[in-house]
PDB file of N, CA and C in Angstrom:
ATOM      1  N   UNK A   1     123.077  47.288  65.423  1.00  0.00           N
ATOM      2  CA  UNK A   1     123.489  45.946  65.756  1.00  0.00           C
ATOM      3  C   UNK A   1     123.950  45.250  64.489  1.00  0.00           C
ATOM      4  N   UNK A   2     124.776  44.749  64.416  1.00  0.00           N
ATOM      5  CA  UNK A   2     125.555  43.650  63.241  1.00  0.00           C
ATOM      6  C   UNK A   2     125.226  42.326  63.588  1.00  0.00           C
ATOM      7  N   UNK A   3     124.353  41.710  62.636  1.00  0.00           N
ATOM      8  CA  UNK A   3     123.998  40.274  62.062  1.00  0.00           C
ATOM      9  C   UNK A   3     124.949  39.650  61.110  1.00  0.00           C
ATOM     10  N   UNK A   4     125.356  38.903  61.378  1.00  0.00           N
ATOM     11  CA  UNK A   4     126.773  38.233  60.350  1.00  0.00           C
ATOM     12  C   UNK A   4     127.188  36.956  60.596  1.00  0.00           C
ATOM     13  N   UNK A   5     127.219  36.407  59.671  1.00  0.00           N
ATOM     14  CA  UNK A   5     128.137  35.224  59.731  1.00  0.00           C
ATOM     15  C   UNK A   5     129.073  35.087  59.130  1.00  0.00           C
ATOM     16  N   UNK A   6     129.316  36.332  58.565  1.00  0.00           N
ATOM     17  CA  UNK A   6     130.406  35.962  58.097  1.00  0.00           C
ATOM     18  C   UNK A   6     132.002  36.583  59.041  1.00  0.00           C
ATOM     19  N   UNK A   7     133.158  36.067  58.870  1.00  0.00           N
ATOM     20  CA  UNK A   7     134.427  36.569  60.375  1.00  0.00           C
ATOM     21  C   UNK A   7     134.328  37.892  59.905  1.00  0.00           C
ATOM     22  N   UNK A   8     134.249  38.262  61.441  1.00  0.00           N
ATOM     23  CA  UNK A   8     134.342  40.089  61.641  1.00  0.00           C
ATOM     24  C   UNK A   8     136.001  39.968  61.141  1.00  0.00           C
ATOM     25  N   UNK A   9     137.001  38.946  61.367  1.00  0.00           N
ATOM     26  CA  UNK A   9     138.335  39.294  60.637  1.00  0.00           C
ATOM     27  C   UNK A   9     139.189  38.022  61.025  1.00  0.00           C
ATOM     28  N   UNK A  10     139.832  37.699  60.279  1.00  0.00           N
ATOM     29  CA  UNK A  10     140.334  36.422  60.462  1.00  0.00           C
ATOM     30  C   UNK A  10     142.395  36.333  60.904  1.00  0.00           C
ATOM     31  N   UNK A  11     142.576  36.093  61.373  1.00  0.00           N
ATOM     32  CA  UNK A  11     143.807  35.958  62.075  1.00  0.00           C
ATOM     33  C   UNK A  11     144.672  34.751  61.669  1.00  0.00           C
ATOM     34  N   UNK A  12     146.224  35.375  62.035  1.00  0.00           N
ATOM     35  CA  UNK A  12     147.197  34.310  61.220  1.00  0.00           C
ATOM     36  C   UNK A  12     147.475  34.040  60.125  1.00  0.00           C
ATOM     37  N   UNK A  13     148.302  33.029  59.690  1.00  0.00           N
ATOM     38  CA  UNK A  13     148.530  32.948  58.221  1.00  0.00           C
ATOM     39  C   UNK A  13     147.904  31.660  57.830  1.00  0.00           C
ATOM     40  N   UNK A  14     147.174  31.575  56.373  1.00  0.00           N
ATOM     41  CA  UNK A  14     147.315  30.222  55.841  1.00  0.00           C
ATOM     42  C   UNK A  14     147.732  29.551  55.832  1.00  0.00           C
ATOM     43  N   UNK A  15     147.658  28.407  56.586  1.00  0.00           N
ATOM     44  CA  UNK A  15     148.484  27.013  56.714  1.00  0.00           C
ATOM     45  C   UNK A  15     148.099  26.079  55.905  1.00  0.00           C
ATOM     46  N   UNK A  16     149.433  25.231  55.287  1.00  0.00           N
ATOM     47  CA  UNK A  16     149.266  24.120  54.258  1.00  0.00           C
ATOM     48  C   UNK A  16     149.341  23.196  55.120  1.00  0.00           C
ATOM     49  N   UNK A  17     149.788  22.063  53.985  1.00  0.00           N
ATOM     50  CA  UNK A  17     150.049  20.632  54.605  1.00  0.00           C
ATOM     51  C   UNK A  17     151.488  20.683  56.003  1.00  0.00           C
ATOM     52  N   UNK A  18     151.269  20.244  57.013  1.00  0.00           N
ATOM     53  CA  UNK A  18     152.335  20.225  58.119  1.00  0.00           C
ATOM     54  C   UNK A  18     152.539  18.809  58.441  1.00  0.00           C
ATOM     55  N   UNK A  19     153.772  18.175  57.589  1.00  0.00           N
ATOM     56  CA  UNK A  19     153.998  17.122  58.130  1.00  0.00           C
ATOM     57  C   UNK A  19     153.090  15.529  57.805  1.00  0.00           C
ATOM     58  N   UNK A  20     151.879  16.063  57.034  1.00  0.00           N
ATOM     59  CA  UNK A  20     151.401  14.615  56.567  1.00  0.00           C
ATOM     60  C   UNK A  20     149.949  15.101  57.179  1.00  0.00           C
ATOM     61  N   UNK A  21     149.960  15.673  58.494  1.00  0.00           N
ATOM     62  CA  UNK A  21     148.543  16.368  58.859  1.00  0.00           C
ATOM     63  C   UNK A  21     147.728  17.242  58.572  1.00  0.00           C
ATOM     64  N   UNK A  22     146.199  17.155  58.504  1.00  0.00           N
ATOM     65  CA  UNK A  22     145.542  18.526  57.916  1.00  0.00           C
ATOM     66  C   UNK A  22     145.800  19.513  58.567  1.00  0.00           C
ATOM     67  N   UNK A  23     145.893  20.508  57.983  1.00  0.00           N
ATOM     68  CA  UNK A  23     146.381  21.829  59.365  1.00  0.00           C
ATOM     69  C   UNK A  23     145.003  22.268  59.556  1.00  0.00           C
ATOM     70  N   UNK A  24     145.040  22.951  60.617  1.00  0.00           N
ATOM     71  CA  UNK A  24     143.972  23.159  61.539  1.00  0.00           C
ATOM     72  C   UNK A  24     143.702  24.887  60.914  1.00  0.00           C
ATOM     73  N   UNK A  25     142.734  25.278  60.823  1.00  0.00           N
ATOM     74  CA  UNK A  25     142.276  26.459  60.152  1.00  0.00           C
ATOM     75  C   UNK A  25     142.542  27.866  61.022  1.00  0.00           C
ATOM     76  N   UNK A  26     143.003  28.642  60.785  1.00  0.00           N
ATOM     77  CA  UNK A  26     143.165  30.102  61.974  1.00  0.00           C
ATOM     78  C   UNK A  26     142.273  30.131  62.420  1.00  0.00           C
ATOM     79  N   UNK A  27     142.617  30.530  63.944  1.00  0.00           N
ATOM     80  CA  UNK A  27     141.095  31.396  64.573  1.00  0.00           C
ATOM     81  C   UNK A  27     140.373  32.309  64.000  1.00  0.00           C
ATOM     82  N   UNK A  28     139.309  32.385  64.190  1.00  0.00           N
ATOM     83  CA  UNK A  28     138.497  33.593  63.257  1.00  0.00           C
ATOM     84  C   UNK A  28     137.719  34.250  64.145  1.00  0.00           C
ATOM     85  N   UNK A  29     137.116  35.615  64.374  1.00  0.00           N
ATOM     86  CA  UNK A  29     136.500  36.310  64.986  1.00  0.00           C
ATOM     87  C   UNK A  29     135.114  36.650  64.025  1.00  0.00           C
ATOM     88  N   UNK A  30     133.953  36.293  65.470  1.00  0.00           N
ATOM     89  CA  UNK A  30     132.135  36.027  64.155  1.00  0.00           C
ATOM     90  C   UNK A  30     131.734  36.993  65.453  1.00  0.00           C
ATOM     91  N   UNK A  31     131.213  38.026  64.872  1.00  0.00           N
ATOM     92  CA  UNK A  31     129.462  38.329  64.901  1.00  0.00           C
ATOM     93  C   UNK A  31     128.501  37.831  64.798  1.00  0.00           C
ATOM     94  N   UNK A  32     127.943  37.453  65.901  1.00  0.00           N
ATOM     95  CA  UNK A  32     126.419  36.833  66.264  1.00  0.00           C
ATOM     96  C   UNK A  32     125.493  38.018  67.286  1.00  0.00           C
ATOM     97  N   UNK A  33     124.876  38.812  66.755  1.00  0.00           N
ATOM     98  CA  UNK A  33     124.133  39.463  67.301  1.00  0.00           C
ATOM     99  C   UNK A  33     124.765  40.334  68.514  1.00  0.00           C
ATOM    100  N   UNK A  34     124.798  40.371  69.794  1.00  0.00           N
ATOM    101  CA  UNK A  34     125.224  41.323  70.856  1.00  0.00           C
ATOM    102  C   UNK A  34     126.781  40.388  70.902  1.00  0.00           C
ATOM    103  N   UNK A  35     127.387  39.134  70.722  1.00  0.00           N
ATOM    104  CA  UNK A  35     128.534  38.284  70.834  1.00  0.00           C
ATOM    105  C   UNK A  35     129.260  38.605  69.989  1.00  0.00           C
ATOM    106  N   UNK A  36     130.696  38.592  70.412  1.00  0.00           N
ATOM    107  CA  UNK A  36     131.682  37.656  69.471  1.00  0.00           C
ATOM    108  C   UNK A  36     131.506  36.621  70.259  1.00  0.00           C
ATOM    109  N   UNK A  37     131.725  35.658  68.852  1.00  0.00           N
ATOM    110  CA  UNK A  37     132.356  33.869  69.094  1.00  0.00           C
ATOM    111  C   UNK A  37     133.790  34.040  68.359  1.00  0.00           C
ATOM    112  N   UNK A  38     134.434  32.971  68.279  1.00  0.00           N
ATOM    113  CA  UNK A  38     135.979  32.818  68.372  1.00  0.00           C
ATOM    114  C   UNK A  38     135.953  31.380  67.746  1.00  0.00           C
ATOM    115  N   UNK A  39     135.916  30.820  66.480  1.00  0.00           N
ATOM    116  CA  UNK A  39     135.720  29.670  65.989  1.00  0.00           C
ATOM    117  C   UNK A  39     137.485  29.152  65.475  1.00  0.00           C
ATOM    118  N   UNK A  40     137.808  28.094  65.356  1.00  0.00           N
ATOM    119  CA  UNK A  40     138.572  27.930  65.119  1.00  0.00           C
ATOM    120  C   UNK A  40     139.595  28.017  66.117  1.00  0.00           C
ATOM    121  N   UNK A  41     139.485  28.004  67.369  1.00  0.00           N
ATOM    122  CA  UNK A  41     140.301  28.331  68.642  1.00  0.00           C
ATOM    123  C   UNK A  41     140.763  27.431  69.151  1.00  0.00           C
ATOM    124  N   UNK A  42     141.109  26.220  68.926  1.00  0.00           N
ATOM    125  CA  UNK A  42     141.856  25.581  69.988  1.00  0.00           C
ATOM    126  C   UNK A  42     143.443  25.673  70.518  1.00  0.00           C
ATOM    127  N   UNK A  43     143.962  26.101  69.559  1.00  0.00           N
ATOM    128  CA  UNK A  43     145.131  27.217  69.343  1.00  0.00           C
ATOM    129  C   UNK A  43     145.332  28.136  70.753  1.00  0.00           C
ATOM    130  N   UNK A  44     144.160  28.955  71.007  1.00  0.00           N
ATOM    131  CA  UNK A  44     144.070  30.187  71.751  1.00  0.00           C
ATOM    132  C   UNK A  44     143.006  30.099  72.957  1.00  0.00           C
ATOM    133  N   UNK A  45     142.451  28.774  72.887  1.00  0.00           N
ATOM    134  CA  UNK A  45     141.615  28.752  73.865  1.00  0.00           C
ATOM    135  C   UNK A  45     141.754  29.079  75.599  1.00  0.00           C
ATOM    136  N   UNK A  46     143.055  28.837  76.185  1.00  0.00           N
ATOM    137  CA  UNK A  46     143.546  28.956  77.136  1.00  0.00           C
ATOM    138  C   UNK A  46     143.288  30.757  77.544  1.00  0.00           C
ATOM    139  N   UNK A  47     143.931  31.377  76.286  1.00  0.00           N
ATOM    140  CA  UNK A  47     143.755  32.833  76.573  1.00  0.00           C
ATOM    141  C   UNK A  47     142.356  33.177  76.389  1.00  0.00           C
ATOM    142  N   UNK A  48     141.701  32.715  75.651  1.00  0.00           N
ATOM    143  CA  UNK A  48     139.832  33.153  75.466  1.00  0.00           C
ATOM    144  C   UNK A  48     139.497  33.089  77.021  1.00  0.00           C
ATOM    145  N   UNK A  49     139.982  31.738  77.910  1.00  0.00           N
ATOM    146  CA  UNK A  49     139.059  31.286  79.352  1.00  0.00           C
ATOM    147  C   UNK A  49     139.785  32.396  80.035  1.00  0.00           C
ATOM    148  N   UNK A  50     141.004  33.134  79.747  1.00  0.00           N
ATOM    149  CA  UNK A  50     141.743  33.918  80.593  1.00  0.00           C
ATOM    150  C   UNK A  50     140.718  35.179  80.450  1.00  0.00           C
ATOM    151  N   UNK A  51     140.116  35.530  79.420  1.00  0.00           N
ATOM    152  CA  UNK A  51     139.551  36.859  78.957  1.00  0.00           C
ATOM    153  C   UNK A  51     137.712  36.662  79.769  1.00  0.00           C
ATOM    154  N   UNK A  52     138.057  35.296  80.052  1.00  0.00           N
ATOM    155  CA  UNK A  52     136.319  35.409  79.965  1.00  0.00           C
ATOM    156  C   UNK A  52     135.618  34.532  79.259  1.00  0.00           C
ATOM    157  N   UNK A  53     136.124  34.081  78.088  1.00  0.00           N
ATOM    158  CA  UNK A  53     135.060  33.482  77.038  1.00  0.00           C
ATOM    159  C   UNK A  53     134.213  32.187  77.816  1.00  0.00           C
ATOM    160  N   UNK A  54     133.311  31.898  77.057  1.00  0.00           N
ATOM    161  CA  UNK A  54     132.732  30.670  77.698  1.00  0.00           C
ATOM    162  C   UNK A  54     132.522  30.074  76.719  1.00  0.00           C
ATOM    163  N   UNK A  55     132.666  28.647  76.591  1.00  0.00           N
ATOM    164  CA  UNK A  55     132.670  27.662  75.308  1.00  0.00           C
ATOM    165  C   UNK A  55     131.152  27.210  74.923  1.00  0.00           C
ATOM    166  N   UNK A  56     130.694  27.516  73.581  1.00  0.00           N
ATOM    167  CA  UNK A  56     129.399  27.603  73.112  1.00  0.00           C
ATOM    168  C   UNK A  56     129.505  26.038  72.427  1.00  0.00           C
ATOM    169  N   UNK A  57     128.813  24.976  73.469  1.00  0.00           N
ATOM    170  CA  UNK A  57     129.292  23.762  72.415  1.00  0.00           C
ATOM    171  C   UNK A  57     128.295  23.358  71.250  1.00  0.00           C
ATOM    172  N   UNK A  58     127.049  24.014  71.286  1.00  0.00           N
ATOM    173  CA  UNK A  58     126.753  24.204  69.752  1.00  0.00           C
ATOM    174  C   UNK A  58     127.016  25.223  69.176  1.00  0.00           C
ATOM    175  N   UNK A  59     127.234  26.386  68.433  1.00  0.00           N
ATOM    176  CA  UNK A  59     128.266  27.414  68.173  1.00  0.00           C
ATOM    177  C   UNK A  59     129.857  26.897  67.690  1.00  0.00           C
ATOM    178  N   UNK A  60     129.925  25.630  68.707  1.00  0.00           N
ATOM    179  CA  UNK A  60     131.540  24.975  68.436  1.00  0.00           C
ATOM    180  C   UNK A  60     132.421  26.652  68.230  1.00  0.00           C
ATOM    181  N   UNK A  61     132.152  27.529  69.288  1.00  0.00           N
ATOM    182  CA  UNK A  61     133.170  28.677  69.492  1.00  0.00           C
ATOM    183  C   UNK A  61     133.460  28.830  70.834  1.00  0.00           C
ATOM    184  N   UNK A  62     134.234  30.157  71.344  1.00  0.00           N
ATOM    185  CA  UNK A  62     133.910  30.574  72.500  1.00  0.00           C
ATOM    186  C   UNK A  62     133.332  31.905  72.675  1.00  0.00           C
ATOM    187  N   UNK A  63     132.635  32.414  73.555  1.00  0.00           N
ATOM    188  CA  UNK A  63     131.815  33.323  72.994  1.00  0.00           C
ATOM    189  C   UNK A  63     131.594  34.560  74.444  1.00  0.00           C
ATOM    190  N   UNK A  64     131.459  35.624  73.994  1.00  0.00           N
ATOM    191  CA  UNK A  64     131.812  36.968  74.878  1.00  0.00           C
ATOM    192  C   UNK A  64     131.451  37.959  74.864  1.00  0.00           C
ATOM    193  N   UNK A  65     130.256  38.724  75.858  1.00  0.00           N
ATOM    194  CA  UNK A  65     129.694  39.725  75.038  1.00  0.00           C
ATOM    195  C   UNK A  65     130.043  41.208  74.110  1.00  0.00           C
ATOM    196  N   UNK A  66     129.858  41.076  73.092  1.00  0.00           N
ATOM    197  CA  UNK A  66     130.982  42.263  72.205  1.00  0.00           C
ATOM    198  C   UNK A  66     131.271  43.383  72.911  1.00  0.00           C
ATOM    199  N   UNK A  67     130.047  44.119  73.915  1.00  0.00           N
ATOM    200  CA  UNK A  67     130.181  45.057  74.596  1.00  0.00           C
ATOM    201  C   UNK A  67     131.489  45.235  75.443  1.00  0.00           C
ATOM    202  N   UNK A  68     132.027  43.916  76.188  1.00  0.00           N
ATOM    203  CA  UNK A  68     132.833  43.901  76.991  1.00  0.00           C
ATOM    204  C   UNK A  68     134.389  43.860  76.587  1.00  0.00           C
ATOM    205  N   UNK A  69     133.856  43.123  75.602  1.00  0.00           N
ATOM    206  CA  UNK A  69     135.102  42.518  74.545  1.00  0.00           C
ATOM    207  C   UNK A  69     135.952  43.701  74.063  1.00  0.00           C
ATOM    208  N   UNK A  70     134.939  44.873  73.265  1.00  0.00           N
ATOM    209  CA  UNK A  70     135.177  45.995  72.837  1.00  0.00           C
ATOM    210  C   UNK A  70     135.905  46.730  73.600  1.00  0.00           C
ATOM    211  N   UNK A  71     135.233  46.782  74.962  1.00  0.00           N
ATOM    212  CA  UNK A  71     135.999  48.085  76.327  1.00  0.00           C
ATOM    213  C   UNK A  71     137.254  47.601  76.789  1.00  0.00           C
ATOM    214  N   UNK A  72     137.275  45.786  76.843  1.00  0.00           N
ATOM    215  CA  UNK A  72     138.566  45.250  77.334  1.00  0.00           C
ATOM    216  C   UNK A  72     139.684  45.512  75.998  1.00  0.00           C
ATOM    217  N   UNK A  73     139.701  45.598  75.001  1.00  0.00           N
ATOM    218  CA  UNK A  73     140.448  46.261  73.850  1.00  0.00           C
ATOM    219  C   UNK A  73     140.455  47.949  73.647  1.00  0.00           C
ATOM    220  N   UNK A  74     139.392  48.447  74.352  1.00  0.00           N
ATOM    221  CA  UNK A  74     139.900  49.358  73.525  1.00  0.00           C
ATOM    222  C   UNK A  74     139.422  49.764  72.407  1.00  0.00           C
ATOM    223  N   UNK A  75     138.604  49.285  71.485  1.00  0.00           N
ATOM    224  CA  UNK A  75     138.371  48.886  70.600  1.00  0.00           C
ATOM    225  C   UNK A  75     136.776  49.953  70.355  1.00  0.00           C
ATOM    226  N   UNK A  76     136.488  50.134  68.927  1.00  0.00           N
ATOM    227  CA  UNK A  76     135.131  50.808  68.601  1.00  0.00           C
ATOM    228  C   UNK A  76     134.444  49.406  68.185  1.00  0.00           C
ATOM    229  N   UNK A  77     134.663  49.290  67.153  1.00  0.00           N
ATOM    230  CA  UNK A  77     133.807  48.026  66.725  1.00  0.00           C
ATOM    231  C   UNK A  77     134.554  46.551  66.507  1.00  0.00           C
ATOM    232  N   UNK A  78     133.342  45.603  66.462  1.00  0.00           N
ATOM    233  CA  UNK A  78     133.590  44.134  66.663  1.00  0.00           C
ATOM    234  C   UNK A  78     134.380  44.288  65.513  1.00  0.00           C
ATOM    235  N   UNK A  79     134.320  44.745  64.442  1.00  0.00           N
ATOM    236  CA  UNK A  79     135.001  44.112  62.849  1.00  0.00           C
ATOM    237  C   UNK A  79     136.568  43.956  63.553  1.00  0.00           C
ATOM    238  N   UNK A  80     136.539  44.762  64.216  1.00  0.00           N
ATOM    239  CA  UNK A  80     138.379  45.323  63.994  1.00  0.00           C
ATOM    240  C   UNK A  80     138.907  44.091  65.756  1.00  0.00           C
ATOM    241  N   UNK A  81     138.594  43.578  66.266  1.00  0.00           N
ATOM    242  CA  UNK A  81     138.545  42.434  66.954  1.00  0.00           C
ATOM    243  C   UNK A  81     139.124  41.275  66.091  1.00  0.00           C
ATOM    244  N   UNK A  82     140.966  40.636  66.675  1.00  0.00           N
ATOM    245  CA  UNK A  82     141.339  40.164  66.403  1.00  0.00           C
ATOM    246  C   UNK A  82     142.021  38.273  66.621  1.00  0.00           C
ATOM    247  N   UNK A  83     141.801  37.627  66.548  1.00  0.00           N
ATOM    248  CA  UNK A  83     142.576  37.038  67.111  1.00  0.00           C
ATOM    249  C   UNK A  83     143.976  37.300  68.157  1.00  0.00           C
ATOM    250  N   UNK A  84     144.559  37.966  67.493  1.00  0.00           N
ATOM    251  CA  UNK A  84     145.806  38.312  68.018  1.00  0.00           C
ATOM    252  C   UNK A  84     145.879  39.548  69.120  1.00  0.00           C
ATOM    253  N   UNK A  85     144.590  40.207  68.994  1.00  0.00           N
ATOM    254  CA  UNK A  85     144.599  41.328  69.878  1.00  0.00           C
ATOM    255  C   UNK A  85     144.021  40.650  71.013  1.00  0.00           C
ATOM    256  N   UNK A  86     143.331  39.338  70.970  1.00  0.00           N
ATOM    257  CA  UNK A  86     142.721  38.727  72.086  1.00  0.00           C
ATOM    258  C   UNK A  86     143.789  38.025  72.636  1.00  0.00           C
ATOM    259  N   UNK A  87     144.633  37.657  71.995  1.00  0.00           N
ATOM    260  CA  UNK A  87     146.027  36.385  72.425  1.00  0.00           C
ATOM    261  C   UNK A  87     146.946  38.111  73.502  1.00  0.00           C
ATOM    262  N   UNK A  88     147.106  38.809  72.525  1.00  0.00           N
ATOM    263  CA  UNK A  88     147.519  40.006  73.983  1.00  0.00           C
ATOM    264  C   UNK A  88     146.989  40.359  74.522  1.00  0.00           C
ATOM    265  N   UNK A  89     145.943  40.784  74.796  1.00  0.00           N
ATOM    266  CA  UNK A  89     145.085  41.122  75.849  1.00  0.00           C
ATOM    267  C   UNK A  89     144.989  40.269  76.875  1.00  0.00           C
ATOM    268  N   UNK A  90     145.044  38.779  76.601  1.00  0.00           N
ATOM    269  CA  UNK A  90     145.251  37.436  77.724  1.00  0.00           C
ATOM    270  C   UNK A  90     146.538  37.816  78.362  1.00  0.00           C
ATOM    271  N   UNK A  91     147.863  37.526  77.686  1.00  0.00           N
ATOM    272  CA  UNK A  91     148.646  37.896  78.050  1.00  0.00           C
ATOM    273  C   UNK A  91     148.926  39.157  79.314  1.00  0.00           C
ATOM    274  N   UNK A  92     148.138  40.267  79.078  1.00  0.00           N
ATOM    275  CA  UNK A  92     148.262  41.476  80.039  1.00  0.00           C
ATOM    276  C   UNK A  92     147.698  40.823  81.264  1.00  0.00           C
ATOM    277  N   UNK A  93     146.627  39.874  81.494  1.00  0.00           N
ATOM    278  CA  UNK A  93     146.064  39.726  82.146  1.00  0.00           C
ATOM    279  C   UNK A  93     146.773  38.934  83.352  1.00  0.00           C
ATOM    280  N   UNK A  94     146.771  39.403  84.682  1.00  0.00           N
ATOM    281  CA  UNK A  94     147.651  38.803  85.592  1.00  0.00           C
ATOM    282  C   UNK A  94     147.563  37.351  86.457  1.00  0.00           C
ATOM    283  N   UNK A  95     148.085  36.419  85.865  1.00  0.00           N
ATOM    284  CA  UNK A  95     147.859  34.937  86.228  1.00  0.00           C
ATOM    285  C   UNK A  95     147.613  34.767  87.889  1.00  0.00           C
ATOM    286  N   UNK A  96     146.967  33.920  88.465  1.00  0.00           N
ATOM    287  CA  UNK A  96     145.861  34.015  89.590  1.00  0.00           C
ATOM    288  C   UNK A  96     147.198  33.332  90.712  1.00  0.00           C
ATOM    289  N   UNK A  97     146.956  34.321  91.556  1.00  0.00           N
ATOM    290  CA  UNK A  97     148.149  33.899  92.959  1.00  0.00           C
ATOM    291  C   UNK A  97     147.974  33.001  93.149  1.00  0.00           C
ATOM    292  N   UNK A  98     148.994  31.727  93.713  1.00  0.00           N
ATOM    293  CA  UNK A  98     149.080  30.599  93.983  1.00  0.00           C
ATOM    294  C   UNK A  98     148.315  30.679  95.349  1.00  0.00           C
ATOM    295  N   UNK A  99     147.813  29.496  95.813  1.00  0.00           N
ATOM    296  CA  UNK A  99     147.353  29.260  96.953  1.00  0.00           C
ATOM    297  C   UNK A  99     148.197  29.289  97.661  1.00  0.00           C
ATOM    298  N   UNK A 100     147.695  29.790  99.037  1.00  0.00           N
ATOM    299  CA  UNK A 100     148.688  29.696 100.440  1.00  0.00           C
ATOM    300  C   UNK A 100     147.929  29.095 101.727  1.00  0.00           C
ATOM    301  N   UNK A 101     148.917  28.021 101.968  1.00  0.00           N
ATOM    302  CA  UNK A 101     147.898  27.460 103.334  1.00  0.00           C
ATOM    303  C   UNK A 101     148.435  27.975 104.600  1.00  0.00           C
ATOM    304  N   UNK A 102     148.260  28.736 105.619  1.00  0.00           N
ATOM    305  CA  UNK A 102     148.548  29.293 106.440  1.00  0.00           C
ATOM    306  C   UNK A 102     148.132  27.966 107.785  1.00  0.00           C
ATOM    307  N   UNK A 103     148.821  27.170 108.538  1.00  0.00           N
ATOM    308  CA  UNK A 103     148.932  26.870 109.341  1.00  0.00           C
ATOM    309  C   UNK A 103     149.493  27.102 110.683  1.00  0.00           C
ATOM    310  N   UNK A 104     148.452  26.773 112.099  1.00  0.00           N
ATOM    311  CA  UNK A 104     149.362  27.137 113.163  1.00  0.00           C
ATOM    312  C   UNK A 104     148.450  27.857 114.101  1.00  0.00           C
TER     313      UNK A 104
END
């Protein structure tokens, strides 16, 4: 099991100053015991709720059990769990049929 706080790997590029605003920090991927959390996500949050995640509001992440996380990638270990491999993996995922009201 991996204990860490520190990002299993951090995603995107360094962002400076944009425009007069602080830029907002990349998503980062953490190890917390059997979890990834996903800090820094508001960026990607849409695709985290698509994958599953559930928002840890002390944690201030979203958070998913690594086990699952791992098999839905593909993936051996949490380190190698990316931001960006989570933003495609949402993507694959097939957006939910519109409702149909059948009257008559």
């Amino acid at each position: 099991m991996i204990e860490t706080t520190e990002p299993a790997n951090k995603g995107g590029a360094e962002g400076g100053d944009q425009g007069g605003e602080k830029a907002r920090p990349p998503p980062e991927v953490l190890v917390r015991g059997d979890d990834l959390l996903v800090a820094n996500s508001y960026a990607i949050k849409d695709d985290l709720r698509k994958l599953g995640f559930a928002w840890d509001a002390e944690a201030k992440a979203w958070t998913k059990g690594a086990a699952d996380v791992l098999a839905a990638l593909s993936l051996e270990r949490a380190e190698d769990v990316t931001p960006e491999a989570l933003v495609a993996a949402a993507g694959a995922v097939a957006p939910p049929l519109p409702a149909v009201s059948i009257e008559g």
